[in-house]
C-alpha atoms as a PDB file:
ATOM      1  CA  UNK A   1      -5.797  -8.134  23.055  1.00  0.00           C
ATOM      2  CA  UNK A   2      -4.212 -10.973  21.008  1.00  0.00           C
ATOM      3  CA  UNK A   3      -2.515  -9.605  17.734  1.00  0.00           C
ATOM      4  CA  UNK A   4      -1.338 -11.850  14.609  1.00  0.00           C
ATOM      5  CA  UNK A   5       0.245 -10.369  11.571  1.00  0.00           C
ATOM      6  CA  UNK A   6       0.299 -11.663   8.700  1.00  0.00           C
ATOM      7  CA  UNK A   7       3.043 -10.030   5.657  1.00  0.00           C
ATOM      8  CA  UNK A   8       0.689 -10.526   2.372  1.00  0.00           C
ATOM      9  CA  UNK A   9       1.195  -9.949  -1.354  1.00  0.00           C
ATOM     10  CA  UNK A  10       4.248  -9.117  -3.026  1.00  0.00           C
ATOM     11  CA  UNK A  11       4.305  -5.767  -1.126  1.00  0.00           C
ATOM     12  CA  UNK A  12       4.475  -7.949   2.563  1.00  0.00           C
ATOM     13  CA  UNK A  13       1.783  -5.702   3.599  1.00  0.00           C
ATOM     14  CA  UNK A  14       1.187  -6.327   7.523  1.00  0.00           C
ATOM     15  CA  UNK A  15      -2.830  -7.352   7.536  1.00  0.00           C
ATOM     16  CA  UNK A  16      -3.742  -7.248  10.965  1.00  0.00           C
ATOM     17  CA  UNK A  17      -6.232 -10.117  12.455  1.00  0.00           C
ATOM     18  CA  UNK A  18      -6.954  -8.993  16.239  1.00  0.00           C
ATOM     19  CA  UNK A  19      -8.854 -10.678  19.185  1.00  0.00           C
ATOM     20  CA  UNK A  20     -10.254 -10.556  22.904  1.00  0.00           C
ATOM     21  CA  UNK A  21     -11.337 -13.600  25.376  1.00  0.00           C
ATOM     22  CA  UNK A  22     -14.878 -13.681  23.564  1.00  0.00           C
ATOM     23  CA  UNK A  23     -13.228 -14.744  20.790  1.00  0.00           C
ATOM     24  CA  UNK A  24     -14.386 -11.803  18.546  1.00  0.00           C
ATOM     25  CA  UNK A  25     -11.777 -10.971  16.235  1.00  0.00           C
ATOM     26  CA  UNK A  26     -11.387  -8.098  13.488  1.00  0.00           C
ATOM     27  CA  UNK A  27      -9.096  -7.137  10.525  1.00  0.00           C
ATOM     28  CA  UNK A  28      -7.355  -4.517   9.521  1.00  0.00           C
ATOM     29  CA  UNK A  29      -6.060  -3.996   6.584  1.00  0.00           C
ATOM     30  CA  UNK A  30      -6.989  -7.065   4.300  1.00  0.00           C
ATOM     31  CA  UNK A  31      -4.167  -7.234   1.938  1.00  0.00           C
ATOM     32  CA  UNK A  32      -4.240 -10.974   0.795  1.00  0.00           C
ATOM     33  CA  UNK A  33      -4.273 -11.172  -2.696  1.00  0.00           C
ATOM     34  CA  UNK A  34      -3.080 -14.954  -3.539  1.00  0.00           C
ATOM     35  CA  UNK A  35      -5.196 -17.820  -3.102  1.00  0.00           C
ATOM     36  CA  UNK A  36      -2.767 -19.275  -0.020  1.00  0.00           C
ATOM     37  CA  UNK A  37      -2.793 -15.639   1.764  1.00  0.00           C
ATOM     38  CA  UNK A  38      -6.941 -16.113   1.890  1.00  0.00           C
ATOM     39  CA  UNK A  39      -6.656 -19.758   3.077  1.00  0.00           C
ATOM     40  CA  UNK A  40      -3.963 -19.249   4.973  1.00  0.00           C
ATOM     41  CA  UNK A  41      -5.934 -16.159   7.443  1.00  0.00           C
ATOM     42  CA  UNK A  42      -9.065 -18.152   7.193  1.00  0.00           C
ATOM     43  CA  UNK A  43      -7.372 -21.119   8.081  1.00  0.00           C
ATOM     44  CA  UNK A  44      -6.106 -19.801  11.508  1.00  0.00           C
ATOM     45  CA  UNK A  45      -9.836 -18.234  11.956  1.00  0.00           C
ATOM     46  CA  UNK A  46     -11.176 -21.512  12.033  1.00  0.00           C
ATOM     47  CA  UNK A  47      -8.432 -22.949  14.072  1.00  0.00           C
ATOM     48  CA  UNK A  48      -8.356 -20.534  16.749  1.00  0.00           C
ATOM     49  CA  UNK A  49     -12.656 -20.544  16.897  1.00  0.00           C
ATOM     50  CA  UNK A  50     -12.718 -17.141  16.451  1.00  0.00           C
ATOM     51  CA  UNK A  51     -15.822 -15.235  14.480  1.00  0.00           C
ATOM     52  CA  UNK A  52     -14.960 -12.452  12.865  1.00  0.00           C
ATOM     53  CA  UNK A  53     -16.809  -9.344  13.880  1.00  0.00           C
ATOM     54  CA  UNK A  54     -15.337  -6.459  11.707  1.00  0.00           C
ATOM     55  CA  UNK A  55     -13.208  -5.304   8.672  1.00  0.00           C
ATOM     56  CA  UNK A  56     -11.510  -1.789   9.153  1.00  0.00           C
ATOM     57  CA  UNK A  57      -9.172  -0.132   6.742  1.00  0.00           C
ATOM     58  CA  UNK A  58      -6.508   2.386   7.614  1.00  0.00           C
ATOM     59  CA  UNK A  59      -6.701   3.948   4.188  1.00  0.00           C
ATOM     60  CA  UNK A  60      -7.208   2.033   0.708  1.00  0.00           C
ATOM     61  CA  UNK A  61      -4.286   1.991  -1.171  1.00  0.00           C
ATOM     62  CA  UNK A  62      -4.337  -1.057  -2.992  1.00  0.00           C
ATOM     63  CA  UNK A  63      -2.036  -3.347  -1.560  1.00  0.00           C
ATOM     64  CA  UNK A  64      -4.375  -2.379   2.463  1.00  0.00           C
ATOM     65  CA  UNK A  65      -7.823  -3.461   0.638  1.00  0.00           C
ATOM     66  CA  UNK A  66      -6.898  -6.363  -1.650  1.00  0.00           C
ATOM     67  CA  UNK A  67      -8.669  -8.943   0.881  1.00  0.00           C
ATOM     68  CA  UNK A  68     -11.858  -7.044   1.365  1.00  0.00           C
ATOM     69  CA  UNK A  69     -14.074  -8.982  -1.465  1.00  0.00           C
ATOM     70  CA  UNK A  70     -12.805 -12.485  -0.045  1.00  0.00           C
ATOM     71  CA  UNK A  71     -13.841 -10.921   3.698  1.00  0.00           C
ATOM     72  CA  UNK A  72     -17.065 -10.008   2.352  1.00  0.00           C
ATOM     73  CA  UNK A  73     -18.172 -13.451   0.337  1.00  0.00           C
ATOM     74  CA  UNK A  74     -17.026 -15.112   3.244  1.00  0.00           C
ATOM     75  CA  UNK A  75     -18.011 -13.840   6.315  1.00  0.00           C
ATOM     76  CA  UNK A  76     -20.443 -11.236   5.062  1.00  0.00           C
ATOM     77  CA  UNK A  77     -18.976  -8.243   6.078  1.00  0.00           C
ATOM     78  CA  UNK A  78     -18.941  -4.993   4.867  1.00  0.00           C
ATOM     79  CA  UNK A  79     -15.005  -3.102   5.146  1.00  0.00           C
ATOM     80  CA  UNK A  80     -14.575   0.317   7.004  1.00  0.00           C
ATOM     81  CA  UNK A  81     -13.247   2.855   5.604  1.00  0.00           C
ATOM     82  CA  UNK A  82     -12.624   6.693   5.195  1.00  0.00           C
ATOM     83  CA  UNK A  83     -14.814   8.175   2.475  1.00  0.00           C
ATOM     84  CA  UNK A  84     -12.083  10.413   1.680  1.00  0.00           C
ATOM     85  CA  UNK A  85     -10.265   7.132   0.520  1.00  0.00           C
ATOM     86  CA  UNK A  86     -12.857   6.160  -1.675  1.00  0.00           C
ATOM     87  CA  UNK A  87     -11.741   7.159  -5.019  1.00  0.00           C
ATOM     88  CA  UNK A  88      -8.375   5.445  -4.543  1.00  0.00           C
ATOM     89  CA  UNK A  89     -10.267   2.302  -5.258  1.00  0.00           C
ATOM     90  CA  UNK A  90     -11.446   3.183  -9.231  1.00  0.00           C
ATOM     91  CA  UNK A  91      -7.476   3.392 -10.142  1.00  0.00           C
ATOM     92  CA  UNK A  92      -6.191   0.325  -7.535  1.00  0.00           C
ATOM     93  CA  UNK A  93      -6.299  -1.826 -10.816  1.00  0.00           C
ATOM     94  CA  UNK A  94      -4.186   0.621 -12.583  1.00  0.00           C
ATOM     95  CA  UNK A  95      -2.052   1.363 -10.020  1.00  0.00           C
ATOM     96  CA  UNK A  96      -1.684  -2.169  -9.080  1.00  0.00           C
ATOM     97  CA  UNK A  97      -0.741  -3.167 -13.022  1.00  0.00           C
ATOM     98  CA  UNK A  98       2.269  -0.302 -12.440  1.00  0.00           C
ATOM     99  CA  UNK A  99       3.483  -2.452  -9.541  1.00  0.00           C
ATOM    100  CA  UNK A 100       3.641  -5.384 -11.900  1.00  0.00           C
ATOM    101  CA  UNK A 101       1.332  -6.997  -9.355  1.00  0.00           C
ATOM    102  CA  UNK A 102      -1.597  -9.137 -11.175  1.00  0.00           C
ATOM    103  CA  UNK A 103      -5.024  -7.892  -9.232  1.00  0.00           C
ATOM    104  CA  UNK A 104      -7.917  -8.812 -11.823  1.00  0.00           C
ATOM    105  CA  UNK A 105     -11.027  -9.171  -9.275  1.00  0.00           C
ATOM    106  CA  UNK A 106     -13.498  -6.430  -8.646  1.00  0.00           C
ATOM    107  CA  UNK A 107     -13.039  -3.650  -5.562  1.00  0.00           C
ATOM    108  CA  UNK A 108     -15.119  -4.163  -2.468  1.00  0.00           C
ATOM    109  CA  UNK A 109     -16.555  -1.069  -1.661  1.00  0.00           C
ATOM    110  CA  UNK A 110     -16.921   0.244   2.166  1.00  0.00           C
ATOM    111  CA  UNK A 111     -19.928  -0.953   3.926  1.00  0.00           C
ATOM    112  CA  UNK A 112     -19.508   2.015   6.266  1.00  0.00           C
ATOM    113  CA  UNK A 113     -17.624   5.283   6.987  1.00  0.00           C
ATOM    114  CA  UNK A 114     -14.899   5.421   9.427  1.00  0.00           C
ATOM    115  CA  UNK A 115     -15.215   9.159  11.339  1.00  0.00           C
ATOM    116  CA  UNK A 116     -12.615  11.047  13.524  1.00  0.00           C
ATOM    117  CA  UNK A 117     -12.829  10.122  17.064  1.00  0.00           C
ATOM    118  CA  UNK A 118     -15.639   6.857  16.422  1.00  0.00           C
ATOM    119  CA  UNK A 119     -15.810   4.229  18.790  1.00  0.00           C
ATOM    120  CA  UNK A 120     -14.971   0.654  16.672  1.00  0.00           C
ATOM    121  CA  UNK A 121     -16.201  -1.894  19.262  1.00  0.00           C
ATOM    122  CA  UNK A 122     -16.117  -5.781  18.710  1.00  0.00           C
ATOM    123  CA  UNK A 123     -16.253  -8.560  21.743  1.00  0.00           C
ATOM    124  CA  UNK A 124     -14.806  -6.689  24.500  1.00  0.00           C
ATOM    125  CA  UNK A 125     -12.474  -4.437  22.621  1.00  0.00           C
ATOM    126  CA  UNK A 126     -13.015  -0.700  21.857  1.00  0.00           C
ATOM    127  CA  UNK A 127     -10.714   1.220  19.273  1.00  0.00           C
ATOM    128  CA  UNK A 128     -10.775   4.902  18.298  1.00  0.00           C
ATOM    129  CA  UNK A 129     -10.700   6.034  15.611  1.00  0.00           C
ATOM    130  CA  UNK A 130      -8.157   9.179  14.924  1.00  0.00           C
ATOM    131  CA  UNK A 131      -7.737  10.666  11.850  1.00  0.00           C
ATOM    132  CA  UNK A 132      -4.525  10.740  10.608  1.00  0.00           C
ATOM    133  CA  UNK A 133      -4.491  12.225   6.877  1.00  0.00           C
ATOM    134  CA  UNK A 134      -1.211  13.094   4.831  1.00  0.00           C
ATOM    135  CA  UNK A 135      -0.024   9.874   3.232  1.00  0.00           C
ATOM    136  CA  UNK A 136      -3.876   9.679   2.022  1.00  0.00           C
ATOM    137  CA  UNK A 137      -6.575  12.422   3.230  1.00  0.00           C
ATOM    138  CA  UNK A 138      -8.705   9.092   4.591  1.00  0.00           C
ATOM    139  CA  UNK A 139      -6.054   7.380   6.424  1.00  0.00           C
ATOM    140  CA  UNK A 140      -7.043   6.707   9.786  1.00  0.00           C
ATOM    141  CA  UNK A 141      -5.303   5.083  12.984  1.00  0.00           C
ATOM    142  CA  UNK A 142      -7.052   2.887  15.490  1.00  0.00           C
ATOM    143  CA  UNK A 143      -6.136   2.941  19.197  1.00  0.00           C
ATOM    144  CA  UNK A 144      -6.692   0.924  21.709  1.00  0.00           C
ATOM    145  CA  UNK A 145      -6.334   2.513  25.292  1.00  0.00           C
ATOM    146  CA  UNK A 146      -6.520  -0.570  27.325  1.00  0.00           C
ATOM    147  CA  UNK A 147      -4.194  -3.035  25.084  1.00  0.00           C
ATOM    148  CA  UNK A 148      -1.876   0.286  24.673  1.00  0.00           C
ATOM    149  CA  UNK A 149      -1.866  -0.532  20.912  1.00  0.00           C
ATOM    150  CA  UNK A 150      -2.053   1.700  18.162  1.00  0.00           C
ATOM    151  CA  UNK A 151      -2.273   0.613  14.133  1.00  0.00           C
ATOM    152  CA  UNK A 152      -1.236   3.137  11.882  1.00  0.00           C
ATOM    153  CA  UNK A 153      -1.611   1.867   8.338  1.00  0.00           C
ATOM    154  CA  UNK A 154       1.244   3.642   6.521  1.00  0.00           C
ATOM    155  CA  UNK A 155       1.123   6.948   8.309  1.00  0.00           C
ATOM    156  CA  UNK A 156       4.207   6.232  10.475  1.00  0.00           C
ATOM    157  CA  UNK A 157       6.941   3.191  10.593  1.00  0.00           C
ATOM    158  CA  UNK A 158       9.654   2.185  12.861  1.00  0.00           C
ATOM    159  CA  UNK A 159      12.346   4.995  12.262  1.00  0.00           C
ATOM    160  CA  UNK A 160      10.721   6.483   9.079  1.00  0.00           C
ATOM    161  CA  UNK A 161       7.204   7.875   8.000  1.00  0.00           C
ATOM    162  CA  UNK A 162       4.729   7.801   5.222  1.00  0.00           C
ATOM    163  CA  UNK A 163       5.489   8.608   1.847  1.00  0.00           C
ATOM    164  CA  UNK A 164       3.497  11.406   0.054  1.00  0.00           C
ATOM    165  CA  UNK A 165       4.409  11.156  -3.321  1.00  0.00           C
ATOM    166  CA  UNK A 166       0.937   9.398  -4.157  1.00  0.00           C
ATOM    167  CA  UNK A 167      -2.376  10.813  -5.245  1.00  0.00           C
ATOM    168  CA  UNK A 168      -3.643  13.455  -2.565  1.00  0.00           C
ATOM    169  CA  UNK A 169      -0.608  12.606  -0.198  1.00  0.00           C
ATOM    170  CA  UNK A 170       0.738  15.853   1.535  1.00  0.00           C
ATOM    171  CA  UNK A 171       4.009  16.111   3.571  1.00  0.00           C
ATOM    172  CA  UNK A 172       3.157  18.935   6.201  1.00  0.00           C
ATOM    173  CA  UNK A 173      -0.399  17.612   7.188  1.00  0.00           C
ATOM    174  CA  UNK A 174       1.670  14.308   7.408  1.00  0.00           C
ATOM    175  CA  UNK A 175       3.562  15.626  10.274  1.00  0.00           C
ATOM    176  CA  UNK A 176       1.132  17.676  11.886  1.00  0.00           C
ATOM    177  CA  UNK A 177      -1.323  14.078  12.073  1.00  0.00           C
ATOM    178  CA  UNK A 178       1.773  12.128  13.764  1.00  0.00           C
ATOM    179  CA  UNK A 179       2.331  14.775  15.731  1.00  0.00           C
ATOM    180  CA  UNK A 180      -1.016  16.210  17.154  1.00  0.00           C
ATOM    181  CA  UNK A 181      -2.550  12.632  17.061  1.00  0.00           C
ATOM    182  CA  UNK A 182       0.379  10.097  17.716  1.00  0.00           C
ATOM    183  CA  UNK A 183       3.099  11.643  19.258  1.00  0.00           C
ATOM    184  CA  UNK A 184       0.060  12.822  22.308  1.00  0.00           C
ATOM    185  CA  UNK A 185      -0.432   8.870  22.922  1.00  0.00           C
ATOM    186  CA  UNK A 186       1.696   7.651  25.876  1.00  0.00           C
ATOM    187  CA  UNK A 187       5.700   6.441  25.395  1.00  0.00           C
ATOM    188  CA  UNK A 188       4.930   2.616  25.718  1.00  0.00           C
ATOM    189  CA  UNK A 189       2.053   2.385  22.945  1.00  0.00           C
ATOM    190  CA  UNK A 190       3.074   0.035  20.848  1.00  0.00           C
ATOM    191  CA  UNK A 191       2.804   1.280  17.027  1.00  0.00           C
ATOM    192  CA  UNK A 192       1.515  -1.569  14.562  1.00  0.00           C
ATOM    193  CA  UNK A 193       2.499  -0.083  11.082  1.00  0.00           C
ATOM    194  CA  UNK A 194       1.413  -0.883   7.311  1.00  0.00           C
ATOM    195  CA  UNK A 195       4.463  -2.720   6.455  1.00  0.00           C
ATOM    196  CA  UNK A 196       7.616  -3.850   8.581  1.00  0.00           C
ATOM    197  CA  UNK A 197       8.372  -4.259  11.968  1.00  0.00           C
ATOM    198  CA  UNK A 198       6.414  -2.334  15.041  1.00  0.00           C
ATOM    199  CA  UNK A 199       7.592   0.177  17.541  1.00  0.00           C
ATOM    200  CA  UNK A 200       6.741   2.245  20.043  1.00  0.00           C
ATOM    201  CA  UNK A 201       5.248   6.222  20.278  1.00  0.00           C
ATOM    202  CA  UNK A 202       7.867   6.409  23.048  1.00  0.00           C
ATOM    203  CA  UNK A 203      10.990   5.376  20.484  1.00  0.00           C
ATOM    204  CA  UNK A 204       9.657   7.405  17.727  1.00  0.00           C
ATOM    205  CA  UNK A 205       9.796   9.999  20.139  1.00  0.00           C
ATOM    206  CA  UNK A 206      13.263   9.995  20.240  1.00  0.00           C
ATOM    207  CA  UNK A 207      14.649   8.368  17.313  1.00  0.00           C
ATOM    208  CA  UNK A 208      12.754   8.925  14.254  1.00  0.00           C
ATOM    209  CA  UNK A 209      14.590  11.361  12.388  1.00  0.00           C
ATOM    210  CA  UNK A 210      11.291  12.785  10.563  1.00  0.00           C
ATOM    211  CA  UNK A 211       9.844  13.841  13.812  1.00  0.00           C
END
């Protein structure tokens, strides 16, 4: 699996474009909001000769989703997401306007529901589909076995976790989701998480002091 991050909007959300040697490619997490962030991924689409296949959502806070409705008009597809997420979209303009971060275009809704243990397949490339609630009761991670990959949205970072301060977070089902769900995956999965730098199951093991 090929793997190219790309730190968008003023939050430096990691959106997530991923590929295989057919050259089908997916996203997850969408999070450019500027005019360069959408040229820039589409850009690098077209330059690598890659078709894009799917768009998957951890969970839809605004800052994860802000891409989707530039995905859709331009490749024609529909985002997946938890339906449990759903409702976070009618306030991401408020919420978005607290951030002092201007977001004036209209929410793309999911084209399809993301369920616990669902195989996401694209080119060659399989992902399940675990859910992970507690920072938001959709969030969901998507692993990939054979790549030894895991992305996480915001549910765990490098030396830290989640935050659950937000609408319909919860601290304890937090922990029990990393634990039960990540924390079984083996020591060298490498952890791609919502924002900064990635890590590994088998360092989080040991270091994070959350866990």
């Amino acid at each position: 699996m090929n793997v190219k991050v790309f730190p968008f909007n003023p939050l430096q959300e990691n959106t997530y474009l991923i590929w295989d040697e057919t050259g089908e490619a997916a996203v997850i997490d969408a999070g450019m909001l500027f005019d360069k962030e959408k040229e820039r991924i589409k850009r690098f689409i077209e330059e690598n000769q890659l078709t894009l296949k799917r768009v998957i959502n951890t969970h839809l806070h605004f800052d994860h989703q802000f891409g989707n409705k530039f995905l859709h008009e331009t490749y024609g597809i529909m985002p997946d997401a938890g339906a449990e997420d759903e409702f976070l979209l009618d306030s991401a303009h408020l919420v978005a306007k607290n951030w002092g971060i201007p977001y004036s275009e209209s929410v793309q809704r999911p084209g399809n529901y993301i369920t616990d243990n669902q195989i996401i397949n694209f080119g060659n490339t399989s992902l399940i589909a675990m859910h992970t609630p507690g920072h938001s009761p959709g969030s969901f991670s998507l692993y990939c076995k054979e790549a030894g990959v895991v992305f996480v949205g915001d549910v765990l970072f490098n030396s830290s976790i989640g935050r659950t301060d937000f609408v319909k977070g919860d601290y304890a089902t937090l922990i029990k989701s990393i634990e039960e769900r990540l924390m079984t995956l083996p020591d060298e999965t490498v952890v791609y998480c919502g924002h900064g730098p990635s890590t590994t199951i088998g360092y989080e093991r040991q270091y994070n002091p959350f866990l």
